[in-house]
C-alpha atoms as a PDB file:
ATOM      1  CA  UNK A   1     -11.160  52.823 102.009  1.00  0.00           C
ATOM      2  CA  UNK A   2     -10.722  52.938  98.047  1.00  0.00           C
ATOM      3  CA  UNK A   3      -7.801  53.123  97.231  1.00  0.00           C
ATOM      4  CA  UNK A   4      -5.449  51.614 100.311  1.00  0.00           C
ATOM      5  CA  UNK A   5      -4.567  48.081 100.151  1.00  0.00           C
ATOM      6  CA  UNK A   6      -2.812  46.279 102.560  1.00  0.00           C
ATOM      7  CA  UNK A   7       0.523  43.952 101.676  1.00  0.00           C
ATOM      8  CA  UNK A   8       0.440  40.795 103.843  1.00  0.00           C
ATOM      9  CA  UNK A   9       3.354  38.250 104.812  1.00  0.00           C
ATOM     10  CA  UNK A  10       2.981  34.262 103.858  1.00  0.00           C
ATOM     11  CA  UNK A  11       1.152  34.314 107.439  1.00  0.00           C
ATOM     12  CA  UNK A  12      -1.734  36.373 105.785  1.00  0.00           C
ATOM     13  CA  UNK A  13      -0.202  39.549 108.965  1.00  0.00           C
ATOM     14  CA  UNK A  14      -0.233  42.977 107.424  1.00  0.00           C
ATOM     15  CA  UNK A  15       3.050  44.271 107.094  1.00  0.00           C
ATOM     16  CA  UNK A  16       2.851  47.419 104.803  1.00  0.00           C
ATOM     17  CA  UNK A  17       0.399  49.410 103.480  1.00  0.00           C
ATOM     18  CA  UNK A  18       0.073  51.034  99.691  1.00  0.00           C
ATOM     19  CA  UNK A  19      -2.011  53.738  98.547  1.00  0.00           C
ATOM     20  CA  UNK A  20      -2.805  55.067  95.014  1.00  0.00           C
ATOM     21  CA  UNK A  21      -2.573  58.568  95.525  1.00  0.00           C
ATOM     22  CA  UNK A  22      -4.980  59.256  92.508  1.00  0.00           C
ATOM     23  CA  UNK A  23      -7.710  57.369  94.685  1.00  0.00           C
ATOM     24  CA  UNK A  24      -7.145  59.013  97.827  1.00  0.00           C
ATOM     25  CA  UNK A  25      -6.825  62.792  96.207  1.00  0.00           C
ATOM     26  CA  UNK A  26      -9.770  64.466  98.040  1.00  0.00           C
ATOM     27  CA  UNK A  27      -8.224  63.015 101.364  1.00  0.00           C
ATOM     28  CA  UNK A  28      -4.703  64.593 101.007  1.00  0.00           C
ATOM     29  CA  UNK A  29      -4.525  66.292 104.259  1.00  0.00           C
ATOM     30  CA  UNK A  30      -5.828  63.489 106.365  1.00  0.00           C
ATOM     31  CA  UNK A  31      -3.105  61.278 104.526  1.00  0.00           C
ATOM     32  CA  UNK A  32      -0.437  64.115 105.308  1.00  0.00           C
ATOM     33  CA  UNK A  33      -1.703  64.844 109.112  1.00  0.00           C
ATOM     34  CA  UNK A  34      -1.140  60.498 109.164  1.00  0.00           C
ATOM     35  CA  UNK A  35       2.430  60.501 107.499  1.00  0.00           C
ATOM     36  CA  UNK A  36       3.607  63.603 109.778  1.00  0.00           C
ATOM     37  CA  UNK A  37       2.468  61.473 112.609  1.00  0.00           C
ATOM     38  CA  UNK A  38       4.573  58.597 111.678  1.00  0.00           C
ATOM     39  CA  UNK A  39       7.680  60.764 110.876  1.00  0.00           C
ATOM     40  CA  UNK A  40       7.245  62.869 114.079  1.00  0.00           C
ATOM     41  CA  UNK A  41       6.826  59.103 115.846  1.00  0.00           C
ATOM     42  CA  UNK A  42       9.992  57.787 114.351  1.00  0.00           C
ATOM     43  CA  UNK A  43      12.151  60.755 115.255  1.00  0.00           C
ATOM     44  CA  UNK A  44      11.134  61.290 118.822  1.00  0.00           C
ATOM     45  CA  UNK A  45      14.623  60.105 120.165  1.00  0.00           C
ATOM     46  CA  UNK A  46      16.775  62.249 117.648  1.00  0.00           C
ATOM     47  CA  UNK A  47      18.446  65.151 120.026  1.00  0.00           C
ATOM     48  CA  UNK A  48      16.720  67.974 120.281  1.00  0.00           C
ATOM     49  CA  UNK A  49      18.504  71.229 119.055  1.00  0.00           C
ATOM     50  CA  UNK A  50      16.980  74.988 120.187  1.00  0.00           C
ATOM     51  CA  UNK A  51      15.494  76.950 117.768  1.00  0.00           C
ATOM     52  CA  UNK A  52      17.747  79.926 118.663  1.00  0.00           C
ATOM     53  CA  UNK A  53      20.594  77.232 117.550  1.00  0.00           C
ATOM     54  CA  UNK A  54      18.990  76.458 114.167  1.00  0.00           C
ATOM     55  CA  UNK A  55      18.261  80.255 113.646  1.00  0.00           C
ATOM     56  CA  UNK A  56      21.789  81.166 114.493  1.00  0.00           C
ATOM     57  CA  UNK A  57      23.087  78.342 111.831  1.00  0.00           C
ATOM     58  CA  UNK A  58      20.996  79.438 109.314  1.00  0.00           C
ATOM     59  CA  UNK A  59      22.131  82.915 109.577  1.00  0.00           C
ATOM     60  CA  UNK A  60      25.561  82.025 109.463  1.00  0.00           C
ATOM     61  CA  UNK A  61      25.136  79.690 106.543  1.00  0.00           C
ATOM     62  CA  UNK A  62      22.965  82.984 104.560  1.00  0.00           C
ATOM     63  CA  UNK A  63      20.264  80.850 104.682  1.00  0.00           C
ATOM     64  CA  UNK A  64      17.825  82.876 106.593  1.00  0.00           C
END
């Protein structure tokens, strides 16, 4: 794809990827959908709170 280029160790094994986000501009949302993925991915063993708890902070804080 124009526009993503792929960073490779002295073994020639990709390790990170880099995108020009000029290039990519008429693909924003499939880039988003990707990087909520990977966030979603990397946080699936943070504790889960209830969303009557966040409310309830919020509220308290005069946030919501």
């Amino acid at each position: 794809m124009k526009g993503i280029s792929f960073v490779t160790n002295e073994k020639n094994e990709k390790i990170a990827v880099q995108i020009d986000l000029k290039a990519i501009e008429k693909h924003h949302e499939a880039i988003e959908d990707l990087l909520d993925g990977i966030i979603a991915e990397s946080r699936k063993d943070e504790e889960k709170i209830p969303l009557s708890k966040v409310i309830s902070k919020l509220k308290k804080s005069g946030k919501l």
